[in-house]
Protein backbone atom coordinates (compact mmCIF):
# COMPACT_ATOMS: atom_id res chain seq x y z
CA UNK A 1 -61.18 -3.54 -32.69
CA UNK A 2 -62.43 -0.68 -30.76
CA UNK A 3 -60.82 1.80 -29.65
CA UNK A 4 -60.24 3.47 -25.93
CA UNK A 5 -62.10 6.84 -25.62
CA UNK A 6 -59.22 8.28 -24.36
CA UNK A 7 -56.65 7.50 -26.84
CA UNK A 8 -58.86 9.14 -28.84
CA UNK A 9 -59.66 12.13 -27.23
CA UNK A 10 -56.05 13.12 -26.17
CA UNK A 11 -53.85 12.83 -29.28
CA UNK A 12 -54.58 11.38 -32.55
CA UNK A 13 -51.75 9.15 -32.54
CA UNK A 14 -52.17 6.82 -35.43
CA UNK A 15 -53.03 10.44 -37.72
CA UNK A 16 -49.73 11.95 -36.24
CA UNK A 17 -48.14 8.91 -36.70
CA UNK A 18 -49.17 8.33 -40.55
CA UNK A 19 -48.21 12.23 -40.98
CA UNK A 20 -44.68 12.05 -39.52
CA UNK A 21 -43.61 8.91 -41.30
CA UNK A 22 -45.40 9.92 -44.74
CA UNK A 23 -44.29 14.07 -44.44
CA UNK A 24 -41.17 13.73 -42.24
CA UNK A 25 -40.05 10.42 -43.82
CA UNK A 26 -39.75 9.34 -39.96
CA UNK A 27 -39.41 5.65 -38.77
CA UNK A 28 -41.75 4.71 -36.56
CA UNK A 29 -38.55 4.20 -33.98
CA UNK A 30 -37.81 8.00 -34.39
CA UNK A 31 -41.67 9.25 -34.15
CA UNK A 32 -41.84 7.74 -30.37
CA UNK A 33 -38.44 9.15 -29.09
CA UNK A 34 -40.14 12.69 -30.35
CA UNK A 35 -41.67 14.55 -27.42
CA UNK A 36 -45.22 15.83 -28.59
CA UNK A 37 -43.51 19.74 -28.97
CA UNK A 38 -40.71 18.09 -31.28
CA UNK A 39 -43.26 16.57 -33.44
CA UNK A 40 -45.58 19.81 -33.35
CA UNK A 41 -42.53 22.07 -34.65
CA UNK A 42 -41.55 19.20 -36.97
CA UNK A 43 -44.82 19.66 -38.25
CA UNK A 44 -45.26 23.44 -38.15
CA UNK A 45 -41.94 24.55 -38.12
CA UNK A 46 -42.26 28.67 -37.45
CA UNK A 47 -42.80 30.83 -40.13
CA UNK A 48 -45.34 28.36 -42.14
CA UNK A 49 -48.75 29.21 -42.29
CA UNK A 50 -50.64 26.26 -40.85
CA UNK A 51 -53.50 25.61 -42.98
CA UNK A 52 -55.55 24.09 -40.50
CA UNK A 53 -55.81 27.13 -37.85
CA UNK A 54 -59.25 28.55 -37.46
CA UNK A 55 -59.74 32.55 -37.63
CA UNK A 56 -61.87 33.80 -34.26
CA UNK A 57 -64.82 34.62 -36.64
CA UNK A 58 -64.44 31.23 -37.98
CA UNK A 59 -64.42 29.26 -34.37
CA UNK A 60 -67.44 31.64 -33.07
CA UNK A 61 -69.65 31.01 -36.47
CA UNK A 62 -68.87 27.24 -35.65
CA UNK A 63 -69.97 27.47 -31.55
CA UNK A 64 -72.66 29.15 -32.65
CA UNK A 65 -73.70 26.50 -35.17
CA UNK A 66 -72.84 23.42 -32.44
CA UNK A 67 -73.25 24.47 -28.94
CA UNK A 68 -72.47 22.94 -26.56
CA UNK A 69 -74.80 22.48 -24.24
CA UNK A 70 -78.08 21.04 -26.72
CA UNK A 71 -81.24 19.76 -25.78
CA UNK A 72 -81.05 16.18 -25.16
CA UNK A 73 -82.14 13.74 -27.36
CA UNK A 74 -85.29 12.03 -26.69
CA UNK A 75 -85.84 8.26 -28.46
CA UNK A 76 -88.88 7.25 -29.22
C-alpha cells in the first residue's frame, strides 16, 4: 500500500502515533482528541532536553553537505 506524499510530508503520523501509545501509554482514542501542540508538549514537556534538536553548526555542516538546489540527474 502506498502511501500519499502528503501524509508524509506534513506529520509523521503513524511514528507519532507508535510514540504516544508506546511512551505516553496513550490509546489510540486519546492520541486523536490531542491537538498536534498537546502531543508536542506531551512529548517534550519543558525543561527536557530533546535529544533530537540540531545545534546551528550542526544544520549548516548538513546544508552544506545536501544542498538544495543539485545538479540534476542525467540517466543514461
Amino acid at each position: 500500500m502506498k502511501r500519499s506524499r502528503i501524509t508524509t510530508t506534513l506529520l509523521p503520523w503513524h511514528e507519532l502515533l507508535h510514540k504516544a501509545c508506546r511512551e505516553l501509554g496513550w490509546s489510540p482514542h486519546v492520541f486523536w482528541q490531542a491537538t498536534p501542540r498537546e502531543l508536542e508538549m506531551a512529548l517534550n514537556p519543558p525543561g527536557r532536553q530533546d535529544t533530537h534538536s540540531l545545534s546551528r553548526s550542526t544544520l549548516d555542516s548538513l546544508l552544506r553537505q545536501f544542498p538544495d538546489e543539485q545538479e540534476p540527474h542525467h540517466h543514461d
